[in-house]
C-alpha atoms as a PDB file:
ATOM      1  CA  UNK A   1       1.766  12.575 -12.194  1.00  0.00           C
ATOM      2  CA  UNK A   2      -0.851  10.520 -11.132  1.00  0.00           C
ATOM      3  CA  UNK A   3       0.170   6.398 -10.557  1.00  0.00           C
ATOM      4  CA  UNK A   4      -2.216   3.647 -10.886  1.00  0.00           C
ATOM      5  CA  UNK A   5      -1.654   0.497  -8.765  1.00  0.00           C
ATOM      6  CA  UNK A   6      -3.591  -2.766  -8.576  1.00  0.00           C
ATOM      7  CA  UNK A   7      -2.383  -5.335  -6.122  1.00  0.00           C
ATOM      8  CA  UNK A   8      -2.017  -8.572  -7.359  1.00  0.00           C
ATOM      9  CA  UNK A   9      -5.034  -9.963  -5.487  1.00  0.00           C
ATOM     10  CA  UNK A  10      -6.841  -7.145  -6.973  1.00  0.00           C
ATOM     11  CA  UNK A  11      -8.592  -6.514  -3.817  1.00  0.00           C
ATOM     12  CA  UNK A  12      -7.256  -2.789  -3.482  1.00  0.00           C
ATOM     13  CA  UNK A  13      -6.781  -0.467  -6.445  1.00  0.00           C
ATOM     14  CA  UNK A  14      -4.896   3.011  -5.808  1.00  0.00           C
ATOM     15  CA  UNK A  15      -4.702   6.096  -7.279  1.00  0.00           C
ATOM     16  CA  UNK A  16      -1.868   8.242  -5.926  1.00  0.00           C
ATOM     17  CA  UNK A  17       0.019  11.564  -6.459  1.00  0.00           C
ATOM     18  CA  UNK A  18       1.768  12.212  -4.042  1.00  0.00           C
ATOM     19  CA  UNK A  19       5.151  11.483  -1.870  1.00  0.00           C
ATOM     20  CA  UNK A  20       5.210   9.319   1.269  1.00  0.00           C
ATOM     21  CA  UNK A  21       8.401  10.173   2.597  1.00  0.00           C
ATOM     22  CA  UNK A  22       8.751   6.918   4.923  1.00  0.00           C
ATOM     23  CA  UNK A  23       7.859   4.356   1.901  1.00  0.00           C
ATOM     24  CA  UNK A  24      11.023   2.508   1.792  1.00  0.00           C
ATOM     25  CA  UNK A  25      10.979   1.812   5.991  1.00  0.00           C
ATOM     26  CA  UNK A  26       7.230   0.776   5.374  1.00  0.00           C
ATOM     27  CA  UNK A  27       8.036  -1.598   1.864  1.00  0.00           C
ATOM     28  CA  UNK A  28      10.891  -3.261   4.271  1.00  0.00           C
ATOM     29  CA  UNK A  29       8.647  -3.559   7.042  1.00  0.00           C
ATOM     30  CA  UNK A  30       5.900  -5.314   4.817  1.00  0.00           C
ATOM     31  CA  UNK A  31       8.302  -7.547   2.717  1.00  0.00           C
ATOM     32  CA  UNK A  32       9.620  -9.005   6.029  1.00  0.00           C
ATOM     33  CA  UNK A  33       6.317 -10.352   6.459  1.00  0.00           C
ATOM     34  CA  UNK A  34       6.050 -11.961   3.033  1.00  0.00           C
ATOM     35  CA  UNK A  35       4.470  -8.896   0.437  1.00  0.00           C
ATOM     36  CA  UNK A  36       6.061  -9.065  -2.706  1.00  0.00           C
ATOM     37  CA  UNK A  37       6.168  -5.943  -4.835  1.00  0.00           C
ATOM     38  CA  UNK A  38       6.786  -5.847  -8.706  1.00  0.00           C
ATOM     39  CA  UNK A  39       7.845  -1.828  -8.511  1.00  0.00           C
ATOM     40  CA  UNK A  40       9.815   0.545  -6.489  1.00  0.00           C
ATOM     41  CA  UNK A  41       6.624   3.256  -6.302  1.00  0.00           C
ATOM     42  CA  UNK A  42       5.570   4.661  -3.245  1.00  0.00           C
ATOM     43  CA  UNK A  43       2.103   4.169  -4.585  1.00  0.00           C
ATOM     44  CA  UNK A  44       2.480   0.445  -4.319  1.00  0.00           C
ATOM     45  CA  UNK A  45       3.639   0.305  -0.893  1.00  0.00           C
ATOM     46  CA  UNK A  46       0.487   2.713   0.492  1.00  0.00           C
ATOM     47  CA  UNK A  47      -1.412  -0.195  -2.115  1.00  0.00           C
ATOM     48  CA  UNK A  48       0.057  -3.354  -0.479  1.00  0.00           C
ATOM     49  CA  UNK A  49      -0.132  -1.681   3.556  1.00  0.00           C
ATOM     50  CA  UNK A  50      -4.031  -0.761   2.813  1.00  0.00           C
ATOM     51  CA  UNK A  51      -4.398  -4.018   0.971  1.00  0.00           C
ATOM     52  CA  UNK A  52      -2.722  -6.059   4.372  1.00  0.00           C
ATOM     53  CA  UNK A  53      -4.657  -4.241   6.872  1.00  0.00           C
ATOM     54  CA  UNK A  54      -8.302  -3.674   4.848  1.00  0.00           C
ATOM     55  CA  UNK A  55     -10.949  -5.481   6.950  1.00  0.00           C
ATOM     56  CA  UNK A  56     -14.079  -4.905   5.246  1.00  0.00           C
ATOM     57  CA  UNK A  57     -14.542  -1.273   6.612  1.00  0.00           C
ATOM     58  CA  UNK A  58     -12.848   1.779   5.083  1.00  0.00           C
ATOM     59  CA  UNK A  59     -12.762   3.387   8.196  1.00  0.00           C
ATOM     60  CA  UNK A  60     -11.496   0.886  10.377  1.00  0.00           C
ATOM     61  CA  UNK A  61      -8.701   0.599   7.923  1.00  0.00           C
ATOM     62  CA  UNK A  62      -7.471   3.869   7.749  1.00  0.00           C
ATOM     63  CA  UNK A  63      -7.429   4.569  11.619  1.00  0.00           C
ATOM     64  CA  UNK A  64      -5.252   1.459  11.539  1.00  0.00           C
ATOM     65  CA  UNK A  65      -2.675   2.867   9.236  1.00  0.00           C
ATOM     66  CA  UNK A  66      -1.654   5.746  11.395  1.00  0.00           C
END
């Protein structure tokens, strides 16, 4: 099933199917520094990360999020 997210700031909009296996570390991680979620979806947390680390450049963002 596919998920649509749209973070709050609307700056990042995701379409996921998928799993991320390490969500819930990452979701901690990124609440401890203030992100507030309004679901339990691993969609949202790959949303909110990419959302806190996009820069401008796609590619520069992903190489920063492994």
């Amino acid at each position: 099933m596919l998920t649509l997210i749209i973070v709050k700031n609307r700056d990042v909009a995701l379409i996921h199917n998928g799993i991320i296996e390490n969500y819930a570390e990452i979701k901690k991680e990124l609440m401890e520094q203030g992100v507030k979620f309004s679901s339990d979806t691993d969609s949202e947390v790959v949303a909110q990360l990419f959302s806190k680390l996009y820069d401008g450049d796609l590619y520069s963002t992903l190489k920063k999020s492994f």
